[in-house]
C-alpha atoms as a PDB file:
ATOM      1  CA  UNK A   1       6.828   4.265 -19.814  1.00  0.00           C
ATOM      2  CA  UNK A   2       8.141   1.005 -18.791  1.00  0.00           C
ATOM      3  CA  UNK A   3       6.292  -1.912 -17.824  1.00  0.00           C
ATOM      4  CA  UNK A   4       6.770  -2.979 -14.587  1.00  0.00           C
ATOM      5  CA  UNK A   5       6.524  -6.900 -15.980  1.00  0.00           C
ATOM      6  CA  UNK A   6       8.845  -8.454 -18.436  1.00  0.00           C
ATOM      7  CA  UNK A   7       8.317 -11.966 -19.124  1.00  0.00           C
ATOM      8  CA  UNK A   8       6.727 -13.036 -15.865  1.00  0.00           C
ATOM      9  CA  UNK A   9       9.179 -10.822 -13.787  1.00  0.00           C
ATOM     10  CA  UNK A  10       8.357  -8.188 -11.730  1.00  0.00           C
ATOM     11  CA  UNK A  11      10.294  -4.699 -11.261  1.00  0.00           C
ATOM     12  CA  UNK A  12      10.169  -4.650  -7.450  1.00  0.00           C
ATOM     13  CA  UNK A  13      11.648  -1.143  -7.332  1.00  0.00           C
ATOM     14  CA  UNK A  14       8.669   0.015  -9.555  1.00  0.00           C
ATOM     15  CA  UNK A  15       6.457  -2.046  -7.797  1.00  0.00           C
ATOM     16  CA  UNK A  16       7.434  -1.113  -4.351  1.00  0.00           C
ATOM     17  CA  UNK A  17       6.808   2.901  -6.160  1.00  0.00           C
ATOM     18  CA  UNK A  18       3.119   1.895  -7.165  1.00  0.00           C
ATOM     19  CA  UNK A  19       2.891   0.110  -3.313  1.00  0.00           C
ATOM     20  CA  UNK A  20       3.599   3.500  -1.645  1.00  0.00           C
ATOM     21  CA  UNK A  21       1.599   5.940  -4.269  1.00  0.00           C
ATOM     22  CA  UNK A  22      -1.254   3.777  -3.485  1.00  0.00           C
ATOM     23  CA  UNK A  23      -0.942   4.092   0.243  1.00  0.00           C
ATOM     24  CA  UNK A  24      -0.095   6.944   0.860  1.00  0.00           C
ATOM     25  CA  UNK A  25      -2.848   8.656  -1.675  1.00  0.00           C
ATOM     26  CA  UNK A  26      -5.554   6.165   0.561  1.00  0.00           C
ATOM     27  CA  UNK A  27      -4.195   8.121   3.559  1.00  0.00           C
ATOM     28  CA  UNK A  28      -3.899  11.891   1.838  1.00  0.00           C
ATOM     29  CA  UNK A  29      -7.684  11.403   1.741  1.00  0.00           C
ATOM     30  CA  UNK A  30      -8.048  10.439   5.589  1.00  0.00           C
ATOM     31  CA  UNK A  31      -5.777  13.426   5.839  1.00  0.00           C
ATOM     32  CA  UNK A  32      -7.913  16.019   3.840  1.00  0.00           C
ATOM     33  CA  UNK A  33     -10.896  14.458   5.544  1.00  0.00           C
ATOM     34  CA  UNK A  34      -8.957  15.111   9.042  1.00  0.00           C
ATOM     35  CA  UNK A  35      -7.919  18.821   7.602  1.00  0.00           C
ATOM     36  CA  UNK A  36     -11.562  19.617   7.403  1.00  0.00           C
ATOM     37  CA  UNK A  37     -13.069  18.322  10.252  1.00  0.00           C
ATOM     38  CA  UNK A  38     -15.278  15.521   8.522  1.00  0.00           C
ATOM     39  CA  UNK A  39     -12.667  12.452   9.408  1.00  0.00           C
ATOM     40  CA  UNK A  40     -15.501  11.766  12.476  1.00  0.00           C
ATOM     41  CA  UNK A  41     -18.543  11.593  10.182  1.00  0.00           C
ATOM     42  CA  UNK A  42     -17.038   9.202   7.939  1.00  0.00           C
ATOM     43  CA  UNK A  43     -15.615   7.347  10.572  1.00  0.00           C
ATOM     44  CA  UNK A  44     -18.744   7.100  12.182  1.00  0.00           C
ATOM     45  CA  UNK A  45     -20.153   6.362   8.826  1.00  0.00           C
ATOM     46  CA  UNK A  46     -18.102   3.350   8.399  1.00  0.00           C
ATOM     47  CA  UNK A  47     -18.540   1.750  11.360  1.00  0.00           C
ATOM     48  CA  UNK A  48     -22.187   1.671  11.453  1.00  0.00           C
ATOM     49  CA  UNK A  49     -21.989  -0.208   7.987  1.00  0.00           C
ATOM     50  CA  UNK A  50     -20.117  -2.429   9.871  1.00  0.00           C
ATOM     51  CA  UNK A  51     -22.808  -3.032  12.747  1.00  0.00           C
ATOM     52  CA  UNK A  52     -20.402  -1.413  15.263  1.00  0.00           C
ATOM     53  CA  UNK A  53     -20.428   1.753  17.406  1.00  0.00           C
ATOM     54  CA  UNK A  54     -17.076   3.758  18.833  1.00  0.00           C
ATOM     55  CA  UNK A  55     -17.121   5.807  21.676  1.00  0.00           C
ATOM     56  CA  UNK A  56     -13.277   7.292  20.354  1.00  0.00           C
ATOM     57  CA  UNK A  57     -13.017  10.912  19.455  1.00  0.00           C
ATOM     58  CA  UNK A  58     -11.062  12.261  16.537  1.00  0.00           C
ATOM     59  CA  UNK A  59      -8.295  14.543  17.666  1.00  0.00           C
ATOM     60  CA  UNK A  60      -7.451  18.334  16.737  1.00  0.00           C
ATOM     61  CA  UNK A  61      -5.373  17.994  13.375  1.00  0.00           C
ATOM     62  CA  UNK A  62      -1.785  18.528  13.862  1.00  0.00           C
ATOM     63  CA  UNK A  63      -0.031  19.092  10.690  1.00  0.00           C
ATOM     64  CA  UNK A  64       3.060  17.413  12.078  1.00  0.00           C
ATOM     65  CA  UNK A  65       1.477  14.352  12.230  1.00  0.00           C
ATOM     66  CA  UNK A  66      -0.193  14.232   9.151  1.00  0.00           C
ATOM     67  CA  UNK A  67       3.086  14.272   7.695  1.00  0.00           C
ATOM     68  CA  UNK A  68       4.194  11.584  10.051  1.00  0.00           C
ATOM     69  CA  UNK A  69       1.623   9.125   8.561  1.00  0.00           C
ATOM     70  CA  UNK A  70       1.873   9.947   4.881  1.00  0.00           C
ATOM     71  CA  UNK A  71       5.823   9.414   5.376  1.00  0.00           C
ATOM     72  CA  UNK A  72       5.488   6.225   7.515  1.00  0.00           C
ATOM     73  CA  UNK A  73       2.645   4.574   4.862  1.00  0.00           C
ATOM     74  CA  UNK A  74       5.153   5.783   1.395  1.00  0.00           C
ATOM     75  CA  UNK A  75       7.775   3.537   3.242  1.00  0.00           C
ATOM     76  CA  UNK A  76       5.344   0.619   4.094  1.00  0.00           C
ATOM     77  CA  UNK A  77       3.915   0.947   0.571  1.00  0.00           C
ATOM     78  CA  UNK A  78       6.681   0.519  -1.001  1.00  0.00           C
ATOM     79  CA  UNK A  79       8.183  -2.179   1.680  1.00  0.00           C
ATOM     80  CA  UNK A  80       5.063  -4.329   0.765  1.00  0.00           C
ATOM     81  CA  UNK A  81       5.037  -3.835  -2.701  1.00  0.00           C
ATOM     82  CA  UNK A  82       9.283  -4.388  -3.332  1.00  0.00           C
ATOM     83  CA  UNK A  83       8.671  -7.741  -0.926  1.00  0.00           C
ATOM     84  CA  UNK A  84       5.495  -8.697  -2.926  1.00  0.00           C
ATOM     85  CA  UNK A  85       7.399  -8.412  -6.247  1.00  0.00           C
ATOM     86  CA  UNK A  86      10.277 -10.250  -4.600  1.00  0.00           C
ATOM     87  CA  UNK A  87       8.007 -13.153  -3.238  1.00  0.00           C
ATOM     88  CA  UNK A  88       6.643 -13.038  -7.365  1.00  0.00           C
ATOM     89  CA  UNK A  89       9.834 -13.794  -9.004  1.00  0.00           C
ATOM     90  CA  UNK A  90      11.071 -15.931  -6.305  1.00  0.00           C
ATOM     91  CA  UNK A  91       8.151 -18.498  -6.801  1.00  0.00           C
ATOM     92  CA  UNK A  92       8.122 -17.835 -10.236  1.00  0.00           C
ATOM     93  CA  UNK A  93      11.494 -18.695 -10.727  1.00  0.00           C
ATOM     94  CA  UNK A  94      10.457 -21.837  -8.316  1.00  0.00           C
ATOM     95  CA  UNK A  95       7.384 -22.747 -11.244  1.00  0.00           C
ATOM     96  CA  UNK A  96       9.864 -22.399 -13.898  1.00  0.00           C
ATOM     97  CA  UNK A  97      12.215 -24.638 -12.438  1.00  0.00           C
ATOM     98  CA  UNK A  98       9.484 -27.269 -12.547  1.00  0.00           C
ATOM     99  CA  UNK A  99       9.343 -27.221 -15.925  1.00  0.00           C
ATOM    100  CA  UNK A 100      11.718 -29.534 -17.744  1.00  0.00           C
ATOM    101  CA  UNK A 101      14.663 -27.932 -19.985  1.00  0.00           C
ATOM    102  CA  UNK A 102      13.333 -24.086 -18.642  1.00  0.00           C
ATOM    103  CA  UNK A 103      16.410 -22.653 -16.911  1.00  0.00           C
ATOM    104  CA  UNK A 104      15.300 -19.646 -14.490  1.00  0.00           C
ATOM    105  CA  UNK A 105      17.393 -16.679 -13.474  1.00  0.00           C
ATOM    106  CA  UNK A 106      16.309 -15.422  -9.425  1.00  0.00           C
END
């Protein structure tokens, strides 16, 4: 396997791949938990750790959106990620150029 860093750059296709695995794996759980009817209790959960209280009801589960928001998070994901890696290089290249006699590539 490739790295995803060579020499202070940053692969922002791979990146922007490890951005939307991430995200949408965070929401396959909120989906299983949704699937199975426990997506309340935890949400419940989790705001009370907070010190807050929701009157707001979870929803039947509808398949359709499920896939919706597993779709719409892989492209945000790797959006995020491929701009993150972007932003990386860009002021790396911007450090490098600092430097006297470094030439950068962007």
């Amino acid at each position: 396997m490739e790295v995803v860093m060579v020499n202070g750059h940053v692969d922002a296709n791979r990146l922007g791949i490890v951005g939307a695995v991430l995200l949408t794996a965070w929401h396959g759980v909120w989906v299983t938990l949704s699937a199975t009817g426990a997506a309340q209790r935890v949400a419940d959960f989790v705001l009370r750790m907070h010190g807050m209280k929701s009157e707001v009801a979870m929803g039947p589960f509808e398949p359709g959106m499920a896939v919706l928001l597993l779709m719409s998070t892989a492209a945000l994901g790797y959006i995020v990620g491929a701009a993150g890696a972007g932003l990386w290089n860009c002021l790396g290249a911007v450090r490098l150029r600092g430097k006297a006699g470094v030439s950068a590539r962007v």
